[in-house]
Protein backbone atom coordinates (compact mmCIF):
# COMPACT_ATOMS: atom_id res chain seq x y z
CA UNK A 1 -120.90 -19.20 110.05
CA UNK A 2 -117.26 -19.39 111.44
CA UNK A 3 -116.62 -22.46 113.10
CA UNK A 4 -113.32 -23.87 114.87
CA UNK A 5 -110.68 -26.16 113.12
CA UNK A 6 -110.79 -29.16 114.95
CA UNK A 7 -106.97 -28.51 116.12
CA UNK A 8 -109.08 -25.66 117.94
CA UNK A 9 -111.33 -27.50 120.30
CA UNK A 10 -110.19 -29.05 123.42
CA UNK A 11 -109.92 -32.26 124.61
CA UNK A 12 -113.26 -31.91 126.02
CA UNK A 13 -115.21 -30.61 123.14
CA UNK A 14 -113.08 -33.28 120.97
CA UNK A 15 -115.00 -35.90 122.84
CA UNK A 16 -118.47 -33.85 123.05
CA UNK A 17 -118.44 -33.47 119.07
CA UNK A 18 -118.28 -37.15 119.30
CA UNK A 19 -121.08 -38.35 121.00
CA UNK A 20 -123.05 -35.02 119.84
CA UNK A 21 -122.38 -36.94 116.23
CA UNK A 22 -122.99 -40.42 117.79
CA UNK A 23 -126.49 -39.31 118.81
CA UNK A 24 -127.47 -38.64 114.80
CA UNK A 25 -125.27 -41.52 113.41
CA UNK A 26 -125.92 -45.05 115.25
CA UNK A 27 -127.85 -44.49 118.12
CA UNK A 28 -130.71 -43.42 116.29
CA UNK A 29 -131.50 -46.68 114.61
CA UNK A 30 -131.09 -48.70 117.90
CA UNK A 31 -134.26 -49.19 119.90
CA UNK A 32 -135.14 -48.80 123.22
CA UNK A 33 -135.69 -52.41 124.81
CA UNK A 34 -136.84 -54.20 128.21
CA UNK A 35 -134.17 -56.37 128.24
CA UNK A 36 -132.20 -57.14 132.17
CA UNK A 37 -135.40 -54.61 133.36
CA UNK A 38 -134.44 -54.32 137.06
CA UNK A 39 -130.50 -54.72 137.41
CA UNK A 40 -129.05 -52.42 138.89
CA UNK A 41 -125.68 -52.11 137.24
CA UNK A 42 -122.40 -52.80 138.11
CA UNK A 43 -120.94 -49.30 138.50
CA UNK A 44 -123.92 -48.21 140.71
CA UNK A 45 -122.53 -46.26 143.76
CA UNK A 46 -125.63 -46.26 146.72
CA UNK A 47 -124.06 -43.87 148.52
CA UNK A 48 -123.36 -41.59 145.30
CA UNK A 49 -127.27 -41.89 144.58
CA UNK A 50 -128.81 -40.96 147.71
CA UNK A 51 -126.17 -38.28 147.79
CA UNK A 52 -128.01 -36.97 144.41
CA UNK A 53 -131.32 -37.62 145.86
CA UNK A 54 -130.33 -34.98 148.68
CA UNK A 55 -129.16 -32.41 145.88
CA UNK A 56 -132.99 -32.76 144.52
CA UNK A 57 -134.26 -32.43 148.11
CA UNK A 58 -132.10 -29.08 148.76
CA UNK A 59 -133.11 -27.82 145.26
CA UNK A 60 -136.46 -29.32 143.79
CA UNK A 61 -137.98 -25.92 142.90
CA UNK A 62 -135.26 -25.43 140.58
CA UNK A 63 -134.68 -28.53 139.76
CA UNK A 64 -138.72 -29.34 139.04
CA UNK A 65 -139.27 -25.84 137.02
CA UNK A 66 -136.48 -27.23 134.50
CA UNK A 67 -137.93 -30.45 134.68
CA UNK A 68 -141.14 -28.79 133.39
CA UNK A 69 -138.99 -26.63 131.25
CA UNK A 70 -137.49 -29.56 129.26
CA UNK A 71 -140.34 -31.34 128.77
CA UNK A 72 -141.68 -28.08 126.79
CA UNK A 73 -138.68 -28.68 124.42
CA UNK A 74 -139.08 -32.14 124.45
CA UNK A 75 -142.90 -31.85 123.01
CA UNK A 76 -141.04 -29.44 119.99
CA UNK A 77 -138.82 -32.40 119.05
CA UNK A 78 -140.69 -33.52 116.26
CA UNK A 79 -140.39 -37.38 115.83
CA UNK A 80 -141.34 -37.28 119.96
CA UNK A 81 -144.46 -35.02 119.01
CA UNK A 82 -145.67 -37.87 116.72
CA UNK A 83 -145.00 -40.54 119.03
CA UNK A 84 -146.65 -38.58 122.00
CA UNK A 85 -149.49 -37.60 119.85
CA UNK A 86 -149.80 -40.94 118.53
CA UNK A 87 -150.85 -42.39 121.95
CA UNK A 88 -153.88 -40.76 122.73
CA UNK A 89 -153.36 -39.94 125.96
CA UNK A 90 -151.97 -36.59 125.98
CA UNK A 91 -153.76 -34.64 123.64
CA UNK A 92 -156.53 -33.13 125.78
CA UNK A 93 -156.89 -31.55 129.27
CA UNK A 94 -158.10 -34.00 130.65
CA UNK A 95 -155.80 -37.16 129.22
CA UNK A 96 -152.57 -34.66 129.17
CA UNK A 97 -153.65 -33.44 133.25
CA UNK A 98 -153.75 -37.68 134.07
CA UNK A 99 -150.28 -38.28 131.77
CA UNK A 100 -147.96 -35.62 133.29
CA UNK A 101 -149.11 -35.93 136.78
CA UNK A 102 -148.08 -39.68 136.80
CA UNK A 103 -144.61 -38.43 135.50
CA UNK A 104 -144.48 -36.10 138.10
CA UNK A 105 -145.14 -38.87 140.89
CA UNK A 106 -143.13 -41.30 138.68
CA UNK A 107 -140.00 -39.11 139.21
CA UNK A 108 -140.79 -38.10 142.68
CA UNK A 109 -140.38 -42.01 143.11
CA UNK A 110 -136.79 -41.53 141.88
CA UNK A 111 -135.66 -38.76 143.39
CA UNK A 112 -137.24 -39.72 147.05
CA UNK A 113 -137.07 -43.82 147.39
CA UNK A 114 -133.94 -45.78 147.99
CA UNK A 115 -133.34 -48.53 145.04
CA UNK A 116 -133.69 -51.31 147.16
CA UNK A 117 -135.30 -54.74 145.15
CA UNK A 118 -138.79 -54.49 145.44
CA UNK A 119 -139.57 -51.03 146.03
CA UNK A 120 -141.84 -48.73 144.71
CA UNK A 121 -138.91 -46.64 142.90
CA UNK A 122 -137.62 -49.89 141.28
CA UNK A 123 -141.30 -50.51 140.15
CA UNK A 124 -141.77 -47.07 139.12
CA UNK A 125 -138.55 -47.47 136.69
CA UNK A 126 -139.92 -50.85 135.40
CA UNK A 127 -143.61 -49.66 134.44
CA UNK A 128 -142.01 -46.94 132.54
CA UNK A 129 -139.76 -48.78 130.71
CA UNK A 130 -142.60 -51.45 129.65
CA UNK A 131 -144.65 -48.04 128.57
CA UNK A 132 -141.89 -46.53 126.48
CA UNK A 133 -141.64 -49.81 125.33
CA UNK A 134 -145.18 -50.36 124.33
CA UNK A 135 -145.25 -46.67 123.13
CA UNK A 136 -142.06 -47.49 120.88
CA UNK A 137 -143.49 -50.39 119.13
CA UNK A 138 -147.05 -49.08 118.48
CA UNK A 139 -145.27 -46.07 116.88
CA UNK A 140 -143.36 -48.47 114.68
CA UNK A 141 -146.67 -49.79 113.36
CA UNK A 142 -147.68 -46.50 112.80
CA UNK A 143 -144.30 -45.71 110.44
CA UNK A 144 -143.41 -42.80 112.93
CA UNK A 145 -140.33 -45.03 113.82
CA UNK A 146 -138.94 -46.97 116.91
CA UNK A 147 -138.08 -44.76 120.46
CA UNK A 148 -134.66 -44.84 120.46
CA UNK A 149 -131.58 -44.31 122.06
CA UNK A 150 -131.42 -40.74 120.86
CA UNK A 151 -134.89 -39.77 121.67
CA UNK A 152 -133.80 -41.14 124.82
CA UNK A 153 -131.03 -39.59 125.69
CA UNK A 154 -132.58 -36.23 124.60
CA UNK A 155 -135.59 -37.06 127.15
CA UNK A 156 -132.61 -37.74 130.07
CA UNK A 157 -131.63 -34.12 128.54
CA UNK A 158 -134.78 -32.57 129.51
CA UNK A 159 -134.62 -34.16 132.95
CA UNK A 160 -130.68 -33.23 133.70
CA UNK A 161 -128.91 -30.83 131.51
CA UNK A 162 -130.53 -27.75 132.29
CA UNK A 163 -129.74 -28.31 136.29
CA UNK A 164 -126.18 -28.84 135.04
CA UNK A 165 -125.67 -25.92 132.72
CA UNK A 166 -128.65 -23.31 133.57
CA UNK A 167 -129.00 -23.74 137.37
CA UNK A 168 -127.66 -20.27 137.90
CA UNK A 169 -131.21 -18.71 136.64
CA UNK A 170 -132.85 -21.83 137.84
CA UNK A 171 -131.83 -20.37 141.31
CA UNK A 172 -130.58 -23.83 141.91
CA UNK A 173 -127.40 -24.09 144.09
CA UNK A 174 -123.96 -25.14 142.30
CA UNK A 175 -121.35 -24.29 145.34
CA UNK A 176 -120.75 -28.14 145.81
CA UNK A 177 -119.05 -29.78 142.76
CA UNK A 178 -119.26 -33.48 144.26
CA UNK A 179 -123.55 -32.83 145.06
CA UNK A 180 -123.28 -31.65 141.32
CA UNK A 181 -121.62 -35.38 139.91
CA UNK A 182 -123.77 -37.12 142.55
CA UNK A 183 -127.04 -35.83 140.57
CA UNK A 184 -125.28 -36.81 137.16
CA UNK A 185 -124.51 -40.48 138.74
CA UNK A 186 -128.00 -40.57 139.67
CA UNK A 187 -129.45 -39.68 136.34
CA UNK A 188 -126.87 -42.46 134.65
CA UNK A 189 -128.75 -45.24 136.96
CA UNK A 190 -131.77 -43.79 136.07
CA UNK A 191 -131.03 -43.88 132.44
CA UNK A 192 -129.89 -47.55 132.82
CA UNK A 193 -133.01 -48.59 134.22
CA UNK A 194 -134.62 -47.00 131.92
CA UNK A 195 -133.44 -48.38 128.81
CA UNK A 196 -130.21 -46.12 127.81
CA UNK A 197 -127.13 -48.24 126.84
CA UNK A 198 -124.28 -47.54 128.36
CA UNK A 199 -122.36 -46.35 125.07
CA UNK A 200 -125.17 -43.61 124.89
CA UNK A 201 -126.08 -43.26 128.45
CA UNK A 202 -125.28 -38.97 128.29
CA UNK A 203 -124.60 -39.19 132.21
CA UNK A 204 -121.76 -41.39 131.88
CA UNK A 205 -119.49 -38.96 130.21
CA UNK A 206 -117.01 -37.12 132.09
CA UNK A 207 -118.72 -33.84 134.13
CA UNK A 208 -116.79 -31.57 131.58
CA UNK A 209 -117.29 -33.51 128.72
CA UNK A 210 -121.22 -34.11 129.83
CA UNK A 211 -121.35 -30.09 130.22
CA UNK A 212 -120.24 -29.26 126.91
CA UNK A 213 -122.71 -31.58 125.36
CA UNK A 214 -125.77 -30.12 127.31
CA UNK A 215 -124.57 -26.50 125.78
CA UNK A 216 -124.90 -28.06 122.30
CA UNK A 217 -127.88 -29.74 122.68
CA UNK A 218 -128.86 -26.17 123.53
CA UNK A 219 -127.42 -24.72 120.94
CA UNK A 220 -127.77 -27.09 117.75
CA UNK A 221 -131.35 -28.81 118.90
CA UNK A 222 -133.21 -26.74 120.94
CA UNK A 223 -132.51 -23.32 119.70
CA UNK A 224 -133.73 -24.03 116.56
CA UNK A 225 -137.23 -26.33 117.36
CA UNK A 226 -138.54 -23.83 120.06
CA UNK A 227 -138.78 -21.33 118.01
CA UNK A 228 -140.75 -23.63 115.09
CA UNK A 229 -143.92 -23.15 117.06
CA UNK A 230 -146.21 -25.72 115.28
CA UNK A 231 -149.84 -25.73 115.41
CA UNK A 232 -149.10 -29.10 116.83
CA UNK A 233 -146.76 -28.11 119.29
CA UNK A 234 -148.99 -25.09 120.57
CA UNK A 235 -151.88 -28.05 120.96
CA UNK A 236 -150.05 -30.41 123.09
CA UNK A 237 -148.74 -28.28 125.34
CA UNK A 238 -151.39 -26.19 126.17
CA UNK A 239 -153.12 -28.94 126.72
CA UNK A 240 -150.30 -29.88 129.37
CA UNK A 241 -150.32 -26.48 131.10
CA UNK A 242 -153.90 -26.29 130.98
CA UNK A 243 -154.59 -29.61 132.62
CA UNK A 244 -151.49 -29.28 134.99
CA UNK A 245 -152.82 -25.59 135.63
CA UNK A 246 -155.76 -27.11 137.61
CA UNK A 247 -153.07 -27.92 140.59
CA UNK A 248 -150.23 -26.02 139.76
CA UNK A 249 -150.30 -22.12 139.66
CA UNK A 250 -148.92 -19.92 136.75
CA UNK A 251 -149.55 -22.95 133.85
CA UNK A 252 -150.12 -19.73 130.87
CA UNK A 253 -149.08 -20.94 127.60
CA UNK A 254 -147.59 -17.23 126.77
CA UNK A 255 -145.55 -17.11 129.91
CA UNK A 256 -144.30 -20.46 130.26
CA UNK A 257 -142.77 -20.10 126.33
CA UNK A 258 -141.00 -17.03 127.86
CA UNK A 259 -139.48 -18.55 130.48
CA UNK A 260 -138.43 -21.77 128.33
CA UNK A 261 -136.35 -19.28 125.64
CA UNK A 262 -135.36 -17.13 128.42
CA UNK A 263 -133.40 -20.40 130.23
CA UNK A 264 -132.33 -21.46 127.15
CA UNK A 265 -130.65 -18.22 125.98
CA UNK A 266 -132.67 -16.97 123.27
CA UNK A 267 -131.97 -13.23 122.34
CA UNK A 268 -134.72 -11.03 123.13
CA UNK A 269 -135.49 -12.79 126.39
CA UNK A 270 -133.08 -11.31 129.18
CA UNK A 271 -135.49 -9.92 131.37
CA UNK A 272 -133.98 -9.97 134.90
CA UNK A 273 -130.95 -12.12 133.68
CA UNK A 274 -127.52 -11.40 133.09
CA UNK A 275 -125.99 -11.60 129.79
CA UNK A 276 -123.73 -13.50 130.78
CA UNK A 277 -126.49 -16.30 131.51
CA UNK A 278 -127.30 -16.63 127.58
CA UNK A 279 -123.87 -18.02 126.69
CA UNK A 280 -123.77 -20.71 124.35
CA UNK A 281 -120.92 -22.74 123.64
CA UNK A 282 -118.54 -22.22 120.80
CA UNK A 283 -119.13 -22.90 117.24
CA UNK A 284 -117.67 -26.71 118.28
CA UNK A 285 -119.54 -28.18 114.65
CA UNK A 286 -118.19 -26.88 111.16
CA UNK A 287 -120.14 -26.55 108.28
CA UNK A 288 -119.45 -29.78 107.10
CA UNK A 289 -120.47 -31.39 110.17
CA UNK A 290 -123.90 -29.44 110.35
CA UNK A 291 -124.66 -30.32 106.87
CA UNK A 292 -123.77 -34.08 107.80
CA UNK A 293 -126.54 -33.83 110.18
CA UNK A 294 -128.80 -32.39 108.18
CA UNK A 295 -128.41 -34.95 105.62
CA UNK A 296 -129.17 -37.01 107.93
CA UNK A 297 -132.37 -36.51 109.06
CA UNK A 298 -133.75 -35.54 105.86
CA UNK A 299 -133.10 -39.28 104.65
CA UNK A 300 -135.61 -40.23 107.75
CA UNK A 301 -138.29 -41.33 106.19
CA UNK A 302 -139.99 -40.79 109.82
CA UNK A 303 -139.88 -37.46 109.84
CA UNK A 304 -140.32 -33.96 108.13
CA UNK A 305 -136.72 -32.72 107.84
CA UNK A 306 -137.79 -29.10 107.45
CA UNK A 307 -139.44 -29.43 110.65
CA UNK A 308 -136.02 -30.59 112.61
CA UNK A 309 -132.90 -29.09 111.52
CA UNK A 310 -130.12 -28.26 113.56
CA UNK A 311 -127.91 -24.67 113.59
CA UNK A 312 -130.67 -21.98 113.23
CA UNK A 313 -129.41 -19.50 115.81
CA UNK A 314 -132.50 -16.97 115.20
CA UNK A 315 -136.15 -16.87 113.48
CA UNK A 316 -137.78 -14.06 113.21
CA UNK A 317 -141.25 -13.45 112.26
CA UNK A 318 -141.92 -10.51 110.48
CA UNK A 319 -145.35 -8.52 109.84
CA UNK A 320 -145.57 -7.08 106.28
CA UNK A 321 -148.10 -4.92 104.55
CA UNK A 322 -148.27 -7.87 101.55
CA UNK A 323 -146.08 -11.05 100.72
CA UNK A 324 -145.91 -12.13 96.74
CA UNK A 325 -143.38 -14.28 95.62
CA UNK A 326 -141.68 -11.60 92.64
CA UNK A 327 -138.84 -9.69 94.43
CA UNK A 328 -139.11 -6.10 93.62
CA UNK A 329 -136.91 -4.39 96.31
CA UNK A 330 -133.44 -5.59 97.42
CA UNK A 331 -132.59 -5.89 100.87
CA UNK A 332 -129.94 -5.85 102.54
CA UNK A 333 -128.97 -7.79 106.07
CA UNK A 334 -128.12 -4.24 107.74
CA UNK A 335 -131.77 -3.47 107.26
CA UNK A 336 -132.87 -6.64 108.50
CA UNK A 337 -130.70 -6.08 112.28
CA UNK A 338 -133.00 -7.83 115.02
CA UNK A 339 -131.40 -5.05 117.52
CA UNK A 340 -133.33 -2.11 115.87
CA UNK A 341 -136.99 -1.96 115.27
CA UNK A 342 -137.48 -3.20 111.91
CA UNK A 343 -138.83 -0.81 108.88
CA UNK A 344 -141.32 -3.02 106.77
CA UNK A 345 -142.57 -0.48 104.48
CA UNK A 346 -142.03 -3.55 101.44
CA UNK A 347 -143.68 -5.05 99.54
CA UNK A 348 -141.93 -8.37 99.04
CA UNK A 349 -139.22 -10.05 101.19
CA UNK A 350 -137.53 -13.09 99.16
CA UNK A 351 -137.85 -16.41 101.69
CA UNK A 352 -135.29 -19.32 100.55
CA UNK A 353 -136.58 -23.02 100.68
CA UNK A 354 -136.25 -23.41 104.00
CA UNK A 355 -137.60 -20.49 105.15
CA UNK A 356 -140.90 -21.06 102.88
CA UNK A 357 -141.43 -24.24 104.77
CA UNK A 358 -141.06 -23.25 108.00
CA UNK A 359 -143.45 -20.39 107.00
CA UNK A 360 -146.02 -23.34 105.40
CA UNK A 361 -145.37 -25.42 108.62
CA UNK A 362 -146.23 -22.73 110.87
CA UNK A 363 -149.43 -21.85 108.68
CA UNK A 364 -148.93 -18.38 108.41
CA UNK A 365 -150.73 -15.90 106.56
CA UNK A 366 -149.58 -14.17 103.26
CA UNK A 367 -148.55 -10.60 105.20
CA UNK A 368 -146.54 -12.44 107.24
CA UNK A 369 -142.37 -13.35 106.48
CA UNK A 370 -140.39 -15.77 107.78
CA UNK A 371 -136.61 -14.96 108.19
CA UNK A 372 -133.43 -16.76 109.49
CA UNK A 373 -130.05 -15.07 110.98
CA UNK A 374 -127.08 -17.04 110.86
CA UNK A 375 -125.41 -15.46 114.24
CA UNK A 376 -121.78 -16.03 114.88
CA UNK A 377 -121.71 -17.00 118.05
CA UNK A 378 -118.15 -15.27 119.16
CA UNK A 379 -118.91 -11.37 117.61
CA UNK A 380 -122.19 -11.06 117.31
CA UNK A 381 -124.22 -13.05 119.94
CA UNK A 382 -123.98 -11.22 122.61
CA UNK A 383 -124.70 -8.27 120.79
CA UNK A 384 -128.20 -9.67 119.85
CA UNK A 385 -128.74 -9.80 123.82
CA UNK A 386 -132.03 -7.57 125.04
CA UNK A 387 -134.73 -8.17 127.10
CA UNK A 388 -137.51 -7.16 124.28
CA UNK A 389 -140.14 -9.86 123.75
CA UNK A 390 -140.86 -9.39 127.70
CA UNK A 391 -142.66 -5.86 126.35
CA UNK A 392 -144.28 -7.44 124.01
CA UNK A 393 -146.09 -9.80 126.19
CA UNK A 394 -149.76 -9.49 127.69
CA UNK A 395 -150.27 -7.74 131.15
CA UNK A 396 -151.01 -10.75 132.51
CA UNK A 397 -147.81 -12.68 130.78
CA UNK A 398 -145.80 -10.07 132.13
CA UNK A 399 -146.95 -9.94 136.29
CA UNK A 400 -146.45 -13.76 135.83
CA UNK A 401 -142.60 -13.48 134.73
CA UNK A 402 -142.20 -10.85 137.48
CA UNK A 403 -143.35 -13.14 139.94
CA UNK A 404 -140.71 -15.73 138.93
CA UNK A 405 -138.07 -13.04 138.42
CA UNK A 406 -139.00 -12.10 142.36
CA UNK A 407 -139.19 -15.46 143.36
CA UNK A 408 -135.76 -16.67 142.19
CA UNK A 409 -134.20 -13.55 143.96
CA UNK A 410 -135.82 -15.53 147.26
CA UNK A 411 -134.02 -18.36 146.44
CA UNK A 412 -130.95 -16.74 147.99
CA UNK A 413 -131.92 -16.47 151.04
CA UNK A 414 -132.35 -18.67 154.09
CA UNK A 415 -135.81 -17.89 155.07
CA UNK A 416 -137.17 -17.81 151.81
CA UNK A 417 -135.74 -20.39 150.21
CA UNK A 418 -137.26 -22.27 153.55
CA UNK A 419 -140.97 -20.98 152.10
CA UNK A 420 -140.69 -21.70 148.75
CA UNK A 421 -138.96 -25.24 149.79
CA UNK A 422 -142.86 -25.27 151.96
CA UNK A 423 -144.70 -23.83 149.19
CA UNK A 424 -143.86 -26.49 147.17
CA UNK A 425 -144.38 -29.55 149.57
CA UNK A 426 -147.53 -28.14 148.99
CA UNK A 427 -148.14 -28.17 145.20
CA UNK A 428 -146.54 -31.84 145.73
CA UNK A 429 -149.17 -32.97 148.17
CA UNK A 430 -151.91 -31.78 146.03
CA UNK A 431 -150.52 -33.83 143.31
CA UNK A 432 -150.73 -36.63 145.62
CA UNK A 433 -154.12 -36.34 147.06
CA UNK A 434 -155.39 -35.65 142.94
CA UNK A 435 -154.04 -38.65 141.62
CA UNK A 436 -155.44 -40.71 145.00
CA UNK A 437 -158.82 -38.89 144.08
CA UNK A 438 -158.33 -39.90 140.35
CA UNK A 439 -157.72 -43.73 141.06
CA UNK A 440 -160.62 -43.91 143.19
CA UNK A 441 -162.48 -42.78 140.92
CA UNK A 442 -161.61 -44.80 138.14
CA UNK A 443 -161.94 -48.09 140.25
CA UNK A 444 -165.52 -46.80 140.81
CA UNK A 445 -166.33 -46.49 137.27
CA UNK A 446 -164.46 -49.86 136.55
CA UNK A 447 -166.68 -51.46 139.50
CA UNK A 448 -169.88 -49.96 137.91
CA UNK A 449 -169.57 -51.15 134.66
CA UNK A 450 -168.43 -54.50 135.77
CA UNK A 451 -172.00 -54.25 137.43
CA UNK A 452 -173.99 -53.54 134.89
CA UNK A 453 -172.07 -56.34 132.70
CA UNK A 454 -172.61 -58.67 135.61
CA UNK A 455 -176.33 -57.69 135.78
């Protein structure tokens, strides 16, 4: 794939390349810790953080729907899917409805209470930080490797970068440049609290620089583990959505995977979105750097390297009439264009080593093919650009992503931005009132069984 000579990339992407190759280098052997828990540190700005706090208020449908969007592409990271599996606590309805409530109300905390010492924000930061770190050692024990400062700078990611770089389809406002760096300061305390060194903290670079970087997480990361659907992956989330579903409305595995490659660009997934919405950035890492990378992560021990590797624009899953592993029939890329309707009538389709393990990883049948397109990004990306898969969902998958479509059109205007901004005061009282309901009921079954004990 054609990349740019490094005399090619600005001064921005100079410095984005850096800390893009910081993130696989260093930071991944450093562990998160609970050292100076609740310090606020020195380049905190009060006013800049409540000023971010108001850019959540004016925008939290946007703002939460890529919240729930990047934790979707967090649970496809694959080292993070051990560790979250590992716990125990997220991997039914039930546990997985009690887990990602709390980190709803966790960041509600954040985004809504001032920082002063002693509050329930501050406290909020510090029980999470002792949980991560509790999480990070038991995973340790359990060889799947320490939480560290790159799984947590991908999580502040998931919690940040789309707002930044995708808040055009998020319908979330961007007219305001200084709101926009007041939500990025915010995030950096947040990070800080939370663990992130400042050398790593994402939300510390410079706006352009921090930009860049979100497009190639995007593009490098994400791209290529959302579209490795593992039978893990496909557990733990719909266990999410379905235990989540029981407050929230429109928590459908099918749909919600739609709208996750649709923010994040995938071809195939334009419905009701410019083109100009799926740009990626530009092919910032060469070869050499990819393959660095790569390298990398194979020598983790912790992890399955053919389940997390970085640059694989497209995946395609093809149906075919039968699979062996003899090639008898020679074919040709032309033939294998994702813009036309492909012709299977083969027998065999050759799948190189990495392809084969994706296809084992996936556990996929013998008449089905794994294939990979190496897209570049300048001549051919937008090319790839169609709104496809949405046909190819179920009735039901479909009225849902209509209702979204419609719904960010609202966002527009005054008076229905004003409903939606009601509607989901709503959903966020109901969250409330459940996890009230669920505490009370806990303390009742605690007080029962202490009881019984006593008796």
């Amino acid at each position: 794939m054609p990349a740019l000579e490094e005399y090619e990339l600005t001064e921005a992407e100079k410095l984005a390349k850096q800390q893009f190759r910081l993130y696989y280098k260093e930071a991944y052997f450093i562990p998160c810790d609970i050292d100076n828990i609740d310090v606020l540190p020195s380049w905190y700005d009060e006013e800049k953080y409540k000023r971010g706090q108001k850019y959540f208020q004016e925008n939290r449908s946007g703002i939460l729907t890529s919240n729930l969007i990047g934790l979707i592409c967090l649970l496809a990271e694959p080292k993070g899917l051990k560790i979250l599996s590992s716990t125990g606590k997220s991997s039914t309805k039930e546990t997985a409805k009690k887990r990602y409530l709390s980190t709803v109300l966790h960041t509600l905390k954040w985004y809504e209470i001032d920082l002063t010492p002693g509050s329930e924000s501050r406290k909020s930061l510090a029980t999470v930080r002792k949980l991560h770190f509790a999480a990070s050692n038991s995973a340790n024990e359990k060889k799947i490797g320490h939480i560290t400062q790159t799984e947590l700078s991908l999580t502040a990611f998931g919690f940040m970068g789309l707002v930044l770089v995708r808040a055009d389809i998020l319908g979330i406002h961007t007219d305001n440049q200084e709101d926009r760096e007041a939500f990025v300061h915010l995030w950096a305390v947040l990070c800080n609290l939370l663990g992130v060194q400042d050398k790593y903290n994402i939300c510390l670079l410079r706006f352009d620089v921090l930009e860049i970087l979100c497009q190639m997480f995007i593009r490098y990361v994400l791209i290529p583990i959302i579209q490795i659907e593992l039978p893990e992956f496909k557990q733990m989330t719909q266990c999410m959505l379905d235990g989540v579903g029981e407050i929230l409305p429109h928590m459908d595995y099918e749909s919600q995977l739609f709208s996750v490659k649709l923010v994040l660009g995938l071809p195939g997934y334009q419905y009701k979105v410019g083109h100009d919405k799926a740009l990626l950035c530009r092919s910032i890492l060469n070869q050499n750097d990819i393959d660095d990378v790569n390298i990398f992560l194979r020598d983790i021990k912790t992890i399955d390297y053919f389940r997390y590797t970085i640059d694989i624009p497209i995946i395609e899953i093809h149906k075919i009439d039968k699979y062996t592993t003899t090639i008898t029939n020679e074919i040709k890329q032309s033939d294998l264009d994702i813009n036309k309707n492909i012709n299977l009538n083969i027998t065999n389709i050759e799948m190189n080593e990495l392809e084969k393990k994706i296809h084992s990883n996936l556990q996929l049948s013998n008449t089905e093919c794994i294939k990979i397109y190496y897209i570049d990004y300048e001549e051919e990306w937008m090319k790839c650009l169609n709104n496809d898969k949405f046909y190819q969902l179920s009735a039901k998958a479909q009225r849902i992503i209509n209702f979204k479509s419609y719904g960010r059109t609202l966002l527009d205007y005054k008076i229905p931005r004003y409903l939606v901004h009601s509607f989901m005061s709503f959903l966020l009282n109901r969250i409330r009132k459940q996890s009230v309901k669920d505490n009370s009921n806990r303390n009742i079954t605690k007080s029962k069984s202490e009881s019984i004990l006593i008796k």
